[in-house]
Structures are given as C-alpha cells and as structure tokens.
C-alpha atoms as a PDB file:
ATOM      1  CA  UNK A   1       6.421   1.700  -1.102  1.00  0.00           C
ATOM      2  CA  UNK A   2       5.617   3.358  -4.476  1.00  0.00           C
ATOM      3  CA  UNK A   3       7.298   2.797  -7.646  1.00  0.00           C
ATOM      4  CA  UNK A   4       9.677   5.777  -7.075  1.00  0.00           C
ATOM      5  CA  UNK A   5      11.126   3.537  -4.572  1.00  0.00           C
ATOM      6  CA  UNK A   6      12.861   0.916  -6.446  1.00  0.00           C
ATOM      7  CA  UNK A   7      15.663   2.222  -6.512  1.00  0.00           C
ATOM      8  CA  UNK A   8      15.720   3.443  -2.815  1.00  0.00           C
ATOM      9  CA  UNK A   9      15.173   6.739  -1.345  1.00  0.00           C
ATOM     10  CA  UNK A  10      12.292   7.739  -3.181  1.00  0.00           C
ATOM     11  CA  UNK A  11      14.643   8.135  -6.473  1.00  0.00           C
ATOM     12  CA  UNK A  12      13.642   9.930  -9.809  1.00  0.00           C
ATOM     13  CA  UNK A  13      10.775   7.241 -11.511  1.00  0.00           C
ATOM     14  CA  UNK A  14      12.123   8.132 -14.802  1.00  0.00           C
ATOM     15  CA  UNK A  15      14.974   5.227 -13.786  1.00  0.00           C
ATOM     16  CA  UNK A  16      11.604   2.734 -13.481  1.00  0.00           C
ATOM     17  CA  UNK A  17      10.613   3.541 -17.080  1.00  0.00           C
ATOM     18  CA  UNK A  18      13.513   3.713 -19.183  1.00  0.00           C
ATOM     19  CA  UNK A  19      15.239   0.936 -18.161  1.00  0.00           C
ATOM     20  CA  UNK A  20      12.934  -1.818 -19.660  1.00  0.00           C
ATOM     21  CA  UNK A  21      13.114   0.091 -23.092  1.00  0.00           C
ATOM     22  CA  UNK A  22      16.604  -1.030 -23.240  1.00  0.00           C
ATOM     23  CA  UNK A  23      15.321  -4.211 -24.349  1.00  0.00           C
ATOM     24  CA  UNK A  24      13.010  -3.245 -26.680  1.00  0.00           C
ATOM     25  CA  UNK A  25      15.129  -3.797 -29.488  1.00  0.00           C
ATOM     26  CA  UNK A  26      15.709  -7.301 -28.521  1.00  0.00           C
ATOM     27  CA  UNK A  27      12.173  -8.663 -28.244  1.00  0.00           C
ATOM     28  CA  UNK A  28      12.173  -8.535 -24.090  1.00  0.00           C
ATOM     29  CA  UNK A  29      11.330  -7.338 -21.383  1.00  0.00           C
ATOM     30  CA  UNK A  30      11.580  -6.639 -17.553  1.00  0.00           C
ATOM     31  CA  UNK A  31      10.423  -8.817 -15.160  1.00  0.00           C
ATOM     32  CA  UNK A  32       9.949  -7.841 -11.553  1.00  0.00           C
ATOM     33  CA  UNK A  33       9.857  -9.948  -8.098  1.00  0.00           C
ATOM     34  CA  UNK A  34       8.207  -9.307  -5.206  1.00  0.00           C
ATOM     35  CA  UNK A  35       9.233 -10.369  -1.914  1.00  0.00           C
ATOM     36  CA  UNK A  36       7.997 -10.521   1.179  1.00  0.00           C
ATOM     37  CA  UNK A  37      11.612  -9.810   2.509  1.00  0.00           C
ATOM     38  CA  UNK A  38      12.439  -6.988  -0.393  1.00  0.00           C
ATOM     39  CA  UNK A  39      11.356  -3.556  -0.720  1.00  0.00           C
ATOM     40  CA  UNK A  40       8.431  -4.487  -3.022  1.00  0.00           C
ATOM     41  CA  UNK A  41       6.732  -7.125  -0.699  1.00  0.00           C
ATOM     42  CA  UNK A  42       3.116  -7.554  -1.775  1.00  0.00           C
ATOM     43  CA  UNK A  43       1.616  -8.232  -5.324  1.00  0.00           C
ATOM     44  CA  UNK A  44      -0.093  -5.030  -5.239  1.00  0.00           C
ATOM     45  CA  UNK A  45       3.808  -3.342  -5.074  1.00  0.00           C
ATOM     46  CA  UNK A  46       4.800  -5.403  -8.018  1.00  0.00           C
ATOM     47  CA  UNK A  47       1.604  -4.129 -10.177  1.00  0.00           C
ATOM     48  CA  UNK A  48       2.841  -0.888  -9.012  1.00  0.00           C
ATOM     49  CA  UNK A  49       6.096  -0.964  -9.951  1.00  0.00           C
ATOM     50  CA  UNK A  50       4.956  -3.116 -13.217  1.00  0.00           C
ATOM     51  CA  UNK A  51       3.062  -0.385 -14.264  1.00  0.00           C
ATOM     52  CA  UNK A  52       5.541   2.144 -13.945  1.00  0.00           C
ATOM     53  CA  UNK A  53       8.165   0.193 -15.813  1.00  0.00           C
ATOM     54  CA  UNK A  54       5.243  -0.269 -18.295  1.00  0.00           C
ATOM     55  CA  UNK A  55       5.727   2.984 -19.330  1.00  0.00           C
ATOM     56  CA  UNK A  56       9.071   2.729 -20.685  1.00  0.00           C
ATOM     57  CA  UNK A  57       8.780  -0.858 -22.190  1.00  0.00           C
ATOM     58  CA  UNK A  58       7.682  -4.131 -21.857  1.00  0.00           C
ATOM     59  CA  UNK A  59       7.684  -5.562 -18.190  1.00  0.00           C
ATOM     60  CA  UNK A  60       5.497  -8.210 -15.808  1.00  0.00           C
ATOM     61  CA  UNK A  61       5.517  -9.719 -12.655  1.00  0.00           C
ATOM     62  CA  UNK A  62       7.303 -12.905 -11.630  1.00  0.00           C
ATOM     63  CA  UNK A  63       5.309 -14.963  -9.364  1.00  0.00           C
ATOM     64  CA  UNK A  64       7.496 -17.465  -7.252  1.00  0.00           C
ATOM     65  CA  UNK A  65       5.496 -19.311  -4.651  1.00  0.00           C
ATOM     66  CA  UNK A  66       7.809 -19.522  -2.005  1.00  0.00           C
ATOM     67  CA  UNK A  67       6.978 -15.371  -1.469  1.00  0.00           C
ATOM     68  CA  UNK A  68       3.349 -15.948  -2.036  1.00  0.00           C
ATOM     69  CA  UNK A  69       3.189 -18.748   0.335  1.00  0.00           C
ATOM     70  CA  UNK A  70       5.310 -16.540   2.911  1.00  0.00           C
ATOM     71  CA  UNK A  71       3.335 -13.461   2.143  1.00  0.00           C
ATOM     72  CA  UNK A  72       0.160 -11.544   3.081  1.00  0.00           C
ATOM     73  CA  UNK A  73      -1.213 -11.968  -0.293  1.00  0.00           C
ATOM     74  CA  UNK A  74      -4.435 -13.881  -0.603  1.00  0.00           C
ATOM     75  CA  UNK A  75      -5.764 -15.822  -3.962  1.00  0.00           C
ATOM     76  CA  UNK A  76      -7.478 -13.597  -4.140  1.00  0.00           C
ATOM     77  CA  UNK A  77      -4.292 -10.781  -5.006  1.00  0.00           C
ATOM     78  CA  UNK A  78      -3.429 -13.525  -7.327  1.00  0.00           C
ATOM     79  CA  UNK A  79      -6.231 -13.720  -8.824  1.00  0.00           C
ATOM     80  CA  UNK A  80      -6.584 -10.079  -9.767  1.00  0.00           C
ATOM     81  CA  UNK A  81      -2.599 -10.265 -11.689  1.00  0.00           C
ATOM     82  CA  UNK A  82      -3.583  -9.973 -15.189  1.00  0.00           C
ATOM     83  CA  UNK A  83      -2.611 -12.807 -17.039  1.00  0.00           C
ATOM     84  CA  UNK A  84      -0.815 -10.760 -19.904  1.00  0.00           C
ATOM     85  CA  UNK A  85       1.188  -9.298 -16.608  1.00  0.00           C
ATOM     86  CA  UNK A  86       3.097 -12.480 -15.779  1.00  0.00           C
ATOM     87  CA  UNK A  87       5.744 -12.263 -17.013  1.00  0.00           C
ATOM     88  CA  UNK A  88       7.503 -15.425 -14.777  1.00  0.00           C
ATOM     89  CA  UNK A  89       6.528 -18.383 -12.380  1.00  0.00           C
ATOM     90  CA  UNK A  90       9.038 -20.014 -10.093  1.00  0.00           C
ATOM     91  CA  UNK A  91       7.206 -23.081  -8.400  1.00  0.00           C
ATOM     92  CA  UNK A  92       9.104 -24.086  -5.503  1.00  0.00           C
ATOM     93  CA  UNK A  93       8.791 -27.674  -3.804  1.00  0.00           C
ATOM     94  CA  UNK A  94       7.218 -26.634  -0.300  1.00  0.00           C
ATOM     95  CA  UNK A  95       4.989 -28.049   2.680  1.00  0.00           C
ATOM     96  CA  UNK A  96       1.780 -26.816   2.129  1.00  0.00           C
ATOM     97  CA  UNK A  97      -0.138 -25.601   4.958  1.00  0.00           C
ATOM     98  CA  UNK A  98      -3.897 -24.494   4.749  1.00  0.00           C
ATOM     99  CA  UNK A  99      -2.928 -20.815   6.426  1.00  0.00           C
ATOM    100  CA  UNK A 100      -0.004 -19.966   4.018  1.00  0.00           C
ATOM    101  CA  UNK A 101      -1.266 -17.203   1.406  1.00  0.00           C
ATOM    102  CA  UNK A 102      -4.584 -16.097   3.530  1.00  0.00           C
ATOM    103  CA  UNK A 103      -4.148 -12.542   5.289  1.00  0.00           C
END
C-alpha cells in the first residue's frame, strides 16, 4: 500500500499533503498510526505515508505497542524510525512474549 492509498482506492496524493498544512498555522501537526489490522500495517507504510504528508506540513508516526507487538515489524524497523519522526507513543500494558515483534 503506497501513500496514494490512504484514502482508499489509490486516491489523488495531493489529499496526503495538504491536509497536514491545515495546521500549520497552529503550531501542529499530523500524526499517523499504523496498524497491523489498518490499511497502513507495517512501519515502513507509516514512513511512507509520513513522508508524503511531509510534503504538505508537519507530520510523524505514532508508535503504539500493542501494533508493534502484533506486527511483523522487527526492532530492528523500529530502530530505523527517525527520532524527529515520532510524532506519538501509546505504551499499552501487555504480556510480553519473546516472539512478539520478530518477523
């Protein structure tokens, strides 16, 4: 799934990039989730997409670790997230197993 995606059917990108210069003028910015379960599931997806809405203003990915932990990232996809790029972490309260995050 590229970024032309996020709004389904392969729509117009230009949506992707002007909608996080809407807040601009504010001080803010976008902040986009992957999700295993959601049309951007990987970290990779929500670089993607983060770049794209880059273009049009400030944005950054939100990290939650419930859809790390459920994912196919590894630490090592983590890892590579620029730290300037986060834009949100959600820690969630979860049983940790040593399989959950490795591909």
């Amino acid at each position: 799934m590229g970024a032309d995606g996020l709004h389904g059917g392969g729509t117009n990108s230009a949506h992707s990039t002007a909608a996080p210069s809407c807040f601009d003028g504010v001080g803010a910015g976008m902040a986009v989730e992957y999700t295993p379960l959601g049309a951007i599931p990987s970290i990779a997806d929500g670089m993607e997409a983060v770049r794209a809405a880059s273009r049009g203003g400030r944005a950054g990915l939100m990290i939650d670790s419930w859809h790390f932990g459920f994912s196919d990232n590894t630490w090592e996809d983590l890892a590579a997230v620029p730290v300037d790029d986060i834009a949100y972490l959600a820690v969630h309260p979860m049983r940790w197993s040593p399989s959950i995050g490795t591909a």
